[in-house]
Protein backbone atom coordinates (compact mmCIF):
# COMPACT_ATOMS: atom_id res chain seq x y z
CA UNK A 1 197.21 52.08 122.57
CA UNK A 2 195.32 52.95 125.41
CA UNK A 3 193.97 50.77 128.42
CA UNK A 4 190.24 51.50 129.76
CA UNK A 5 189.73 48.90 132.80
CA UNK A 6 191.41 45.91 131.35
CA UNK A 7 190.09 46.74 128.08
CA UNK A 8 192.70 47.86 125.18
CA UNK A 9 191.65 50.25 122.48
CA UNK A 10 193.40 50.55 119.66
CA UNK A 11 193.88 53.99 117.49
CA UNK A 12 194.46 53.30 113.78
CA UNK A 13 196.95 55.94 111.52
CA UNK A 14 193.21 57.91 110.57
CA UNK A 15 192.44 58.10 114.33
CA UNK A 16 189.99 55.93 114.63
CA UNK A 17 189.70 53.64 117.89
CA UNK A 18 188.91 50.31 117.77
CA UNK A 19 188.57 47.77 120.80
CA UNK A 20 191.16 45.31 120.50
CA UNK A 21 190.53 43.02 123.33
CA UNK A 22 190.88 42.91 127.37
CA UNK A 23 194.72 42.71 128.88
CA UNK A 24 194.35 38.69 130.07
CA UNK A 25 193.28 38.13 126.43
CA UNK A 26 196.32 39.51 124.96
CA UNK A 27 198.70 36.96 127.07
CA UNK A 28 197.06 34.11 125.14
CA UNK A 29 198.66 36.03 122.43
CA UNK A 30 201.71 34.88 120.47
CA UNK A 31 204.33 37.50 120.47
CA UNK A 32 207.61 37.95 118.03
CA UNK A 33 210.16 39.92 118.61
CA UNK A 34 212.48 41.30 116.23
CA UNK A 35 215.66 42.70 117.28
CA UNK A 36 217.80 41.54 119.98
CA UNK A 37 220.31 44.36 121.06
CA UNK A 38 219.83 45.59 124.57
CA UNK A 39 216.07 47.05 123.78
CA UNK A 40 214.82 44.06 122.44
CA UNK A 41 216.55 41.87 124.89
CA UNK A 42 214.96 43.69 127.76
CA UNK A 43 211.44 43.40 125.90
CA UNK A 44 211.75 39.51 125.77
CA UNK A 45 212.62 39.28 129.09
CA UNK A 46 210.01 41.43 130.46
CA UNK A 47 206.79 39.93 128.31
CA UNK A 48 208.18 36.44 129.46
CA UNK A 49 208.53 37.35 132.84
CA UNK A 50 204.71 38.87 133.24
CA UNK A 51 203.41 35.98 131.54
CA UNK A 52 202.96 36.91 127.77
CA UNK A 53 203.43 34.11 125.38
CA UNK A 54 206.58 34.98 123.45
CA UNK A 55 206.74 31.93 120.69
CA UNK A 56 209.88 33.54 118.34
CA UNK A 57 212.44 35.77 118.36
CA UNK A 58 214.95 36.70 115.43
CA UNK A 59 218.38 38.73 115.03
CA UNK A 60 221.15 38.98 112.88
CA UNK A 61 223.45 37.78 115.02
CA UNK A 62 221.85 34.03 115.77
CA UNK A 63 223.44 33.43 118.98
CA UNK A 64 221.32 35.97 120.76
CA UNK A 65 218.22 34.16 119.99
CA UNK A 66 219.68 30.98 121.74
CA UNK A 67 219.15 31.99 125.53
CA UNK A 68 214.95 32.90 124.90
CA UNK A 69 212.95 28.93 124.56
CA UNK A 70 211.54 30.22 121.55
CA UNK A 71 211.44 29.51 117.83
CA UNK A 72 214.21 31.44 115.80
CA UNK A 73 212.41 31.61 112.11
CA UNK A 74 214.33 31.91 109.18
CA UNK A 75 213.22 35.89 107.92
CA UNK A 76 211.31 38.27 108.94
CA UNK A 77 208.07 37.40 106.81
CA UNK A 78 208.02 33.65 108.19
CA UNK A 79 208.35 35.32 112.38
CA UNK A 80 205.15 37.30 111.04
CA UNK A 81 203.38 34.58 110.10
CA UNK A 82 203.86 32.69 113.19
CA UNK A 83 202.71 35.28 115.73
CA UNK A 84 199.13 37.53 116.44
CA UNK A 85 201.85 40.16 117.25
CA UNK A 86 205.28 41.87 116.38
CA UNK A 87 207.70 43.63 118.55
CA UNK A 88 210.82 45.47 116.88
CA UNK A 89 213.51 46.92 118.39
CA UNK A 90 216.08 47.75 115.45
CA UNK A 91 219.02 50.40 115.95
CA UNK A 92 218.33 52.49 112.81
CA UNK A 93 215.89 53.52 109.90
CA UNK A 94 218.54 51.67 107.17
CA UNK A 95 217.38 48.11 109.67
CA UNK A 96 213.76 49.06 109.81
CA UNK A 97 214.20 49.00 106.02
CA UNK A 98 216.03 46.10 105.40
CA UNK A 99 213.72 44.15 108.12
CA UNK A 100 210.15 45.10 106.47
CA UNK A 101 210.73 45.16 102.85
CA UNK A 102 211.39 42.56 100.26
CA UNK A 103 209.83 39.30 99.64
CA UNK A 104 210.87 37.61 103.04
CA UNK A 105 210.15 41.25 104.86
CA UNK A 106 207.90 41.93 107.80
CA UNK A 107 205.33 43.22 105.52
CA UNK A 108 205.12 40.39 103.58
CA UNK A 109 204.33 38.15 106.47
CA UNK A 110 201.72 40.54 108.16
CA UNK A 111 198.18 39.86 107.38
CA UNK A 112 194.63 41.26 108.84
CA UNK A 113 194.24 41.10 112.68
CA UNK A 114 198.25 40.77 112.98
CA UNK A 115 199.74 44.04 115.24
CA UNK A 116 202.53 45.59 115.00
């Protein structure tokens, strides 16, 4: 990602760079996050606290999802569906795994225009 002004340019994995949309466009956004250790903790707290629009969070452990006034979907898939765009912030590759594969993975959920 890389910010021109207040626009935001996008580089996809063949280099190519796309304009995504200006910065105040992206806070009317709806942002997931994935993940709630002390990374993804920090990265609700600080899109919440500059005014992003973070609608869901998820984690294994449930009762970390209960201090963020979000919704807490059921999988990984259905947070994907709900949101323009998906934060993780998983510990290692075996969670990344286990997180984006499968039927109820992220990968499932993510369709055209979603960012991850």
């Amino acid at each position: 990602m890389l910010r021109v002004g207040t626009q935001v340019v996008l580089t996809n994995l063949r280099g190519q760079a796309r304009l995504f949309s200006s910065a105040p466009d992206l806070k009317l956004k709806k942002v997931g996050v994935i993940g709630l250790g002390n990374v993804g903790n920090a990265v609700v707290k600080n899109l919440q606290r500059t005014g992003y629009n973070v609608t869901s969070v998820l984690d294994v452990d449930k009762s970390k999802c209960s201090p963020f006034n979000c919704s807490t979907p059921t999988d990984p898939k259905s947070l994907a569906e709900q949101v323009d765009v998906v934060f993780t912030a998983l510990p290692m590759p075996p969670h990344v795994r286990s997180v984006f594969e499968g039927d109820t993975g992220l990968l499932a959920g993510i369709s055209e225009g979603k960012i991850w």
